[in-house]
PDB file of N, CA and C in Angstrom:
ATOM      1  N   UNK A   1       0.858  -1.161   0.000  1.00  0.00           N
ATOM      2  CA  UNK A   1       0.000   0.000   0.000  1.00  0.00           C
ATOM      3  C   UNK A   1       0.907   1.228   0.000  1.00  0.00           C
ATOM      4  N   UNK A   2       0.566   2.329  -1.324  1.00  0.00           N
ATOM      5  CA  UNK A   2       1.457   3.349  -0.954  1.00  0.00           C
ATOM      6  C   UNK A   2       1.537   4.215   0.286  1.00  0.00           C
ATOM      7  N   UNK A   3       2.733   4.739   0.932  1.00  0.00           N
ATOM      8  CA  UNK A   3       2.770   5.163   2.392  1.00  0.00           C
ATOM      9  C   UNK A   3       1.279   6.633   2.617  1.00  0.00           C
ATOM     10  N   UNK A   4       1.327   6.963   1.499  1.00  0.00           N
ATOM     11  CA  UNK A   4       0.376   8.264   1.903  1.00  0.00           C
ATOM     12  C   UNK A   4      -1.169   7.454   1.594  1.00  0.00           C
ATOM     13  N   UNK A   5      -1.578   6.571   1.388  1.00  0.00           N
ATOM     14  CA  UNK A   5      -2.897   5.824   1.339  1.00  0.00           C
ATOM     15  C   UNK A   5      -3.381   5.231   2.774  1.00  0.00           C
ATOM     16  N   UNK A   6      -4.898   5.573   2.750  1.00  0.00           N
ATOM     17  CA  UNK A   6      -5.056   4.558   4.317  1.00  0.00           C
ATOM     18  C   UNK A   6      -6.179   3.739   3.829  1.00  0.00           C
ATOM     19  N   UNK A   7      -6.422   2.664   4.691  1.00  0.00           N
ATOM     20  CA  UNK A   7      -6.891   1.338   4.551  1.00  0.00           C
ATOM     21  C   UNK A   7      -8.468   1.414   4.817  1.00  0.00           C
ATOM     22  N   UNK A   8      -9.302   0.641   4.982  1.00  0.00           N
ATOM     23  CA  UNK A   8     -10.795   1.439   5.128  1.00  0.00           C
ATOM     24  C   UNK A   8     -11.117   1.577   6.597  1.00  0.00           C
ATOM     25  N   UNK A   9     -10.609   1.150   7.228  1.00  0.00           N
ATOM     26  CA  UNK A   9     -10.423   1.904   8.437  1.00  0.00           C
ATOM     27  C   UNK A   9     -10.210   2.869   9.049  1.00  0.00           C
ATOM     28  N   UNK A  10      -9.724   4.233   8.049  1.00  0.00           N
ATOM     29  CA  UNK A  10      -8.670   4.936   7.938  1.00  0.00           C
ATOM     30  C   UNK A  10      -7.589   5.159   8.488  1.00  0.00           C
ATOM     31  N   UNK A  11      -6.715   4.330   8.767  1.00  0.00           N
ATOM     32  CA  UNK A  11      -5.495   3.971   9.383  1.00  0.00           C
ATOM     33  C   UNK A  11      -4.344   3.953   8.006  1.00  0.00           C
ATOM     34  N   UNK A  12      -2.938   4.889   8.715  1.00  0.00           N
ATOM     35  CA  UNK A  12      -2.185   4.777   7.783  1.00  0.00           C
ATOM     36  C   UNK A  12      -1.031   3.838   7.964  1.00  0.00           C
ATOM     37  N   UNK A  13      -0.697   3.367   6.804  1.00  0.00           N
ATOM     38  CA  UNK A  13       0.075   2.341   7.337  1.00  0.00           C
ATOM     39  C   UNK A  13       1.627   2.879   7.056  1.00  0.00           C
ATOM     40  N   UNK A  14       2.153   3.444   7.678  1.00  0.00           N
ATOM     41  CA  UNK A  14       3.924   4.220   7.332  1.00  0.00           C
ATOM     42  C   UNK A  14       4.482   4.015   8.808  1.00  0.00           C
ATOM     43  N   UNK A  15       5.343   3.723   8.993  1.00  0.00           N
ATOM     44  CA  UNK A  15       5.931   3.482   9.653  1.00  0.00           C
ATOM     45  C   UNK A  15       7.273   4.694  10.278  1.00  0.00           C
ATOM     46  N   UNK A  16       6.973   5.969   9.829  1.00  0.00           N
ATOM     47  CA  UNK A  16       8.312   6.904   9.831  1.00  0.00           C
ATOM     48  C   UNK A  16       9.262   6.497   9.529  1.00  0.00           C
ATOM     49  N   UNK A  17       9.713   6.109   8.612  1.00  0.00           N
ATOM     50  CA  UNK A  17      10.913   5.574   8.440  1.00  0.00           C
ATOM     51  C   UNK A  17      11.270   5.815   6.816  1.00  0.00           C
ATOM     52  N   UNK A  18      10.329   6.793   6.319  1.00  0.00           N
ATOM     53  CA  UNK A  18      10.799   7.468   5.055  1.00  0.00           C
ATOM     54  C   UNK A  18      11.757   8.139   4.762  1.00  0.00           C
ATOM     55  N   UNK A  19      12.439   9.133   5.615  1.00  0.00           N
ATOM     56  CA  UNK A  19      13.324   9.412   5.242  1.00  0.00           C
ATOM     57  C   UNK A  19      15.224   8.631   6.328  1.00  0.00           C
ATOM     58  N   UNK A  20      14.843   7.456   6.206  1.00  0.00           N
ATOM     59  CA  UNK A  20      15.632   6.814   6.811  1.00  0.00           C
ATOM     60  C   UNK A  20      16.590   5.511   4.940  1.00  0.00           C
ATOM     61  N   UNK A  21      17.579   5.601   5.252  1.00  0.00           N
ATOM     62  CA  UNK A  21      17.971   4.954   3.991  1.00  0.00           C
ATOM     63  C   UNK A  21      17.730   3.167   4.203  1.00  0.00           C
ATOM     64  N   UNK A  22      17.630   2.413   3.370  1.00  0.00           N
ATOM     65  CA  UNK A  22      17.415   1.463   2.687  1.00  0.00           C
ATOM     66  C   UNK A  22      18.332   0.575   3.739  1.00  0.00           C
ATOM     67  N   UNK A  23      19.169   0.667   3.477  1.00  0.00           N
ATOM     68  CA  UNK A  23      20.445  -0.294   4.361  1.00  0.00           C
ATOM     69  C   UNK A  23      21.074   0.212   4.861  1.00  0.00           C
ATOM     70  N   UNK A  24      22.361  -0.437   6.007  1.00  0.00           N
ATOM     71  CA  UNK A  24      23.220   0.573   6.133  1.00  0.00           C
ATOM     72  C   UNK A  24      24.885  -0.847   6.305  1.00  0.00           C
ATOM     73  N   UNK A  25      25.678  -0.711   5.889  1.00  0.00           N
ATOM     74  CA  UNK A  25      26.385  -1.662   6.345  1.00  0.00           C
ATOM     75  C   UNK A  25      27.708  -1.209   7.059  1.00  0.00           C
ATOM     76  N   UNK A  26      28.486  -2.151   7.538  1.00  0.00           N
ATOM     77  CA  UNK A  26      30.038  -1.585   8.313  1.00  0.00           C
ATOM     78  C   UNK A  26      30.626  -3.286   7.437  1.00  0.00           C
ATOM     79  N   UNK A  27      31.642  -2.516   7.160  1.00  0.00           N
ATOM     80  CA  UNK A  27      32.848  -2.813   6.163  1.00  0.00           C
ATOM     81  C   UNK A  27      33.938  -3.209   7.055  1.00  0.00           C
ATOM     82  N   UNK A  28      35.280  -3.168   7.729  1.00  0.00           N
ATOM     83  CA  UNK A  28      35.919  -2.969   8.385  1.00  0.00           C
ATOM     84  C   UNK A  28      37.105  -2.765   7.122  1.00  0.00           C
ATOM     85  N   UNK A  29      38.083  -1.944   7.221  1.00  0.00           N
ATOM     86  CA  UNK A  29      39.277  -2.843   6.320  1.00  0.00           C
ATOM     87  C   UNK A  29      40.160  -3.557   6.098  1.00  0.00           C
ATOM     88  N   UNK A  30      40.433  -4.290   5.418  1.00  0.00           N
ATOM     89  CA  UNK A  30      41.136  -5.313   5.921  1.00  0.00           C
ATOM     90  C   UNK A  30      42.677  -5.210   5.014  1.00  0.00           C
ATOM     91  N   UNK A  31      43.678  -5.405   6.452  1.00  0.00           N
ATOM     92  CA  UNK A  31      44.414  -5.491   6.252  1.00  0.00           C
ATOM     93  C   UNK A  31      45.603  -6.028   5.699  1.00  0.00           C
ATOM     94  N   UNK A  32      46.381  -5.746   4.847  1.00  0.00           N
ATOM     95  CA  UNK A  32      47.091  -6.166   3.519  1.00  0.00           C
ATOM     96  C   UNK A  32      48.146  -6.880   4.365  1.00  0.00           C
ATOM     97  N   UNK A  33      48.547  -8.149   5.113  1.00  0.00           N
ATOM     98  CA  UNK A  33      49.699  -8.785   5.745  1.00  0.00           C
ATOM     99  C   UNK A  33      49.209  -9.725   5.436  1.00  0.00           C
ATOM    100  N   UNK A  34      50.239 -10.873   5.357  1.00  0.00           N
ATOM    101  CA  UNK A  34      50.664 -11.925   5.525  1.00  0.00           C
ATOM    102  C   UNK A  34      49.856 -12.763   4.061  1.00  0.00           C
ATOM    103  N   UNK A  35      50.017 -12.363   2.914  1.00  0.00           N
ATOM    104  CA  UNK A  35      49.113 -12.787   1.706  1.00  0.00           C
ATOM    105  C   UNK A  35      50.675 -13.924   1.219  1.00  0.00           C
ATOM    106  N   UNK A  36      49.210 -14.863   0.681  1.00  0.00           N
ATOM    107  CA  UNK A  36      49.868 -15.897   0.219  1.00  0.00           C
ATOM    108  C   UNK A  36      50.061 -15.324  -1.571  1.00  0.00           C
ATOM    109  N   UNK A  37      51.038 -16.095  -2.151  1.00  0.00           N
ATOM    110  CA  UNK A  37      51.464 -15.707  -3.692  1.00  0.00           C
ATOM    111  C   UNK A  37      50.218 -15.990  -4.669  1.00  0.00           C
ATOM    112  N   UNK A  38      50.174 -15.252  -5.921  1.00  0.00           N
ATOM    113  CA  UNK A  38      49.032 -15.744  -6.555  1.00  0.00           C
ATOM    114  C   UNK A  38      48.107 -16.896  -7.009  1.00  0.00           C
ATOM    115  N   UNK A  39      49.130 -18.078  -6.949  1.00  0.00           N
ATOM    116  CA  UNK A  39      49.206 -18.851  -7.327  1.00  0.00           C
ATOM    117  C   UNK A  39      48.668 -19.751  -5.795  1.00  0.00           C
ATOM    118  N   UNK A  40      49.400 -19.370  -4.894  1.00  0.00           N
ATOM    119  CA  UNK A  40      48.654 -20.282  -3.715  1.00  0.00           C
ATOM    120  C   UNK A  40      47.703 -19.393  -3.507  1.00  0.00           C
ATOM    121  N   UNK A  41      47.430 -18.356  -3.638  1.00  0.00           N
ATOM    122  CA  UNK A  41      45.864 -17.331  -3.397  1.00  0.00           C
ATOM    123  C   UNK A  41      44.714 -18.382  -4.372  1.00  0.00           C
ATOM    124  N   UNK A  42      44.863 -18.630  -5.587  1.00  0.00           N
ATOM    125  CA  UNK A  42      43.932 -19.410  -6.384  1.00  0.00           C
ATOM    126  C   UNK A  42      44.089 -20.478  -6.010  1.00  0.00           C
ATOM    127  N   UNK A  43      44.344 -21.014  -5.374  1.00  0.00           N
ATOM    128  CA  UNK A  43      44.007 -22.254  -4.933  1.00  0.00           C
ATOM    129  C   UNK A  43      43.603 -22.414  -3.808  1.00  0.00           C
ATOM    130  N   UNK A  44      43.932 -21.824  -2.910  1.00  0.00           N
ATOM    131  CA  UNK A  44      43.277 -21.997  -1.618  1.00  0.00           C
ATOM    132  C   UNK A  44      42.118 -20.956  -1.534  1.00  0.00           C
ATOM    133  N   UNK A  45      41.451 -20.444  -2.469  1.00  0.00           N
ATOM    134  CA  UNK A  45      40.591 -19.225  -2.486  1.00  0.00           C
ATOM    135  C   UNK A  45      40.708 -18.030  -1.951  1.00  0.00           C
ATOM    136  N   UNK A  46      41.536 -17.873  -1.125  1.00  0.00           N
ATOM    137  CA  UNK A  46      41.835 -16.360  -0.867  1.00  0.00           C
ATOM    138  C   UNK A  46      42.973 -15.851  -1.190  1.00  0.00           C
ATOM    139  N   UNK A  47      43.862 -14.450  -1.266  1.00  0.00           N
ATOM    140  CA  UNK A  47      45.533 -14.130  -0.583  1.00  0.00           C
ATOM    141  C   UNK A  47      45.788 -13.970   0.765  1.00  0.00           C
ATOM    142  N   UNK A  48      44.554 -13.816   1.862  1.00  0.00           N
ATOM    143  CA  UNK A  48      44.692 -13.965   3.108  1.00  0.00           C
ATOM    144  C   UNK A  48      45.130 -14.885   3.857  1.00  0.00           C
ATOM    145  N   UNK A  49      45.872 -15.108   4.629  1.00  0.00           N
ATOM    146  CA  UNK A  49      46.687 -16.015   5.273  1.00  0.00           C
ATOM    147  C   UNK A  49      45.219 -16.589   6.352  1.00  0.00           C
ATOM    148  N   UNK A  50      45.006 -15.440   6.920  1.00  0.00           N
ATOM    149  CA  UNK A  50      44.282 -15.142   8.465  1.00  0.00           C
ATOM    150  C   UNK A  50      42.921 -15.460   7.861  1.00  0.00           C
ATOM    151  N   UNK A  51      42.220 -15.144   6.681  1.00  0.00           N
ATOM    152  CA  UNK A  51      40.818 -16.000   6.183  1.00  0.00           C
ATOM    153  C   UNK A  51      41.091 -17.179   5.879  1.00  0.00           C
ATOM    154  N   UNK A  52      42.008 -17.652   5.602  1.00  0.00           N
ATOM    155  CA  UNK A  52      42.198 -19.320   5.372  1.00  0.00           C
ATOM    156  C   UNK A  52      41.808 -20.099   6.180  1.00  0.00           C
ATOM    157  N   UNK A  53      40.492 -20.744   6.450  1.00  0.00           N
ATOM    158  CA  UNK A  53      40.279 -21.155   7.372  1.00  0.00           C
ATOM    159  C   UNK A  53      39.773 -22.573   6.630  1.00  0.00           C
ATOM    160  N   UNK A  54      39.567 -23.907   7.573  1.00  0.00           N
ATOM    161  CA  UNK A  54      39.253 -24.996   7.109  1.00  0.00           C
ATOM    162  C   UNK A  54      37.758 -24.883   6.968  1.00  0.00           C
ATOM    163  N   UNK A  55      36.916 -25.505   5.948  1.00  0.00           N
ATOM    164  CA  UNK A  55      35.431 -25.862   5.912  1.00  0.00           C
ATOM    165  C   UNK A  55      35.042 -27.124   6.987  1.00  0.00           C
ATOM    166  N   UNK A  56      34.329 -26.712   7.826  1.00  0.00           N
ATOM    167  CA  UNK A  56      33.921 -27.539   8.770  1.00  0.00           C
ATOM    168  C   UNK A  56      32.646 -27.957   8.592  1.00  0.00           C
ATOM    169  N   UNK A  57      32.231 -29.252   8.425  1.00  0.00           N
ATOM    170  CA  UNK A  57      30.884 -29.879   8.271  1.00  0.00           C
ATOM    171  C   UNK A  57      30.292 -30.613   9.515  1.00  0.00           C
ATOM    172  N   UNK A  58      28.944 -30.184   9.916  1.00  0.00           N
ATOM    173  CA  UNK A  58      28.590 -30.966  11.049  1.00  0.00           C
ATOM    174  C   UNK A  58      27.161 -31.249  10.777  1.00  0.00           C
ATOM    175  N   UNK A  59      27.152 -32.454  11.715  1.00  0.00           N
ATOM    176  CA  UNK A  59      26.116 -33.473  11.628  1.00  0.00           C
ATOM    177  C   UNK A  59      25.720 -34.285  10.728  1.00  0.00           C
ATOM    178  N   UNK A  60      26.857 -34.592   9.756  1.00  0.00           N
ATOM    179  CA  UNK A  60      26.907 -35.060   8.623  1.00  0.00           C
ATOM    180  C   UNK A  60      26.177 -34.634   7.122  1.00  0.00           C
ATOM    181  N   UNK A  61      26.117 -33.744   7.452  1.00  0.00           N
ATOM    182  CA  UNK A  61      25.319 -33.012   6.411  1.00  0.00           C
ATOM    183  C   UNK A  61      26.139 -32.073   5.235  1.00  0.00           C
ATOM    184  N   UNK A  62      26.261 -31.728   4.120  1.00  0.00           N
ATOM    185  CA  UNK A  62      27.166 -31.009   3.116  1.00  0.00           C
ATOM    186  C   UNK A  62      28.358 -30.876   3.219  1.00  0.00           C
ATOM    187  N   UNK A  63      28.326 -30.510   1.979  1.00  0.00           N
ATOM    188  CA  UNK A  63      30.191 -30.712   1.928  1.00  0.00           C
ATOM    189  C   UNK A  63      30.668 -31.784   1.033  1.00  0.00           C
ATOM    190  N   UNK A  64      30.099 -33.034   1.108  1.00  0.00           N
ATOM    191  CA  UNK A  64      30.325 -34.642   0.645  1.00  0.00           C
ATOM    192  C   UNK A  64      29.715 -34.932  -0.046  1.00  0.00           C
ATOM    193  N   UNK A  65      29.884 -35.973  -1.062  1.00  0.00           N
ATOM    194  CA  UNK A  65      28.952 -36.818  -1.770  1.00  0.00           C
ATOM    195  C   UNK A  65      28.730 -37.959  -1.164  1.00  0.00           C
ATOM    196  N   UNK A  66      26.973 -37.996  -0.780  1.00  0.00           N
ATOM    197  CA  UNK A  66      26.244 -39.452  -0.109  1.00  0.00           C
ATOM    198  C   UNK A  66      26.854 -40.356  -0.626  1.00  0.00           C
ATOM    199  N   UNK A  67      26.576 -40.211  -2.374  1.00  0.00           N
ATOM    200  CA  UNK A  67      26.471 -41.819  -2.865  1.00  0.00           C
ATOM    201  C   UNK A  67      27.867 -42.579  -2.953  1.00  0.00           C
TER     202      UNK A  67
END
């Protein structure tokens, strides 16, 4: 329902929050140490040393093939 329309009740349904933006996010930056070479960056999916982390699967569920 557009925000300036009301319902037959006449109740509007807006919430104040029009002039509030859409999203908002936090980034941090991340810092350029300890990168692996291009070549081990493509393969292990990152150049980050410190995101290299193992994929951990629990309860037996993804990751694997059942069959």
């Amino acid at each position: 329902m557009p925000p300036d329309k009301k319902d037959v009740a006449g109740e509007s349904h807006t919430w104040g929050l029009c002039d509030f933006p859409l999203a908002m996010v936090y980034v941090p930056l991340q810092v350029w140490r300890g990168l692996y070479d291009p070549v081990t960056g493509h393969d292990r999916g990152t150049i980050f040393r410190e995101l290299d982390k193992p994929l951990e699967v629990f309860g037996g569920r993804g990751g694997f093939c059942r069959g």
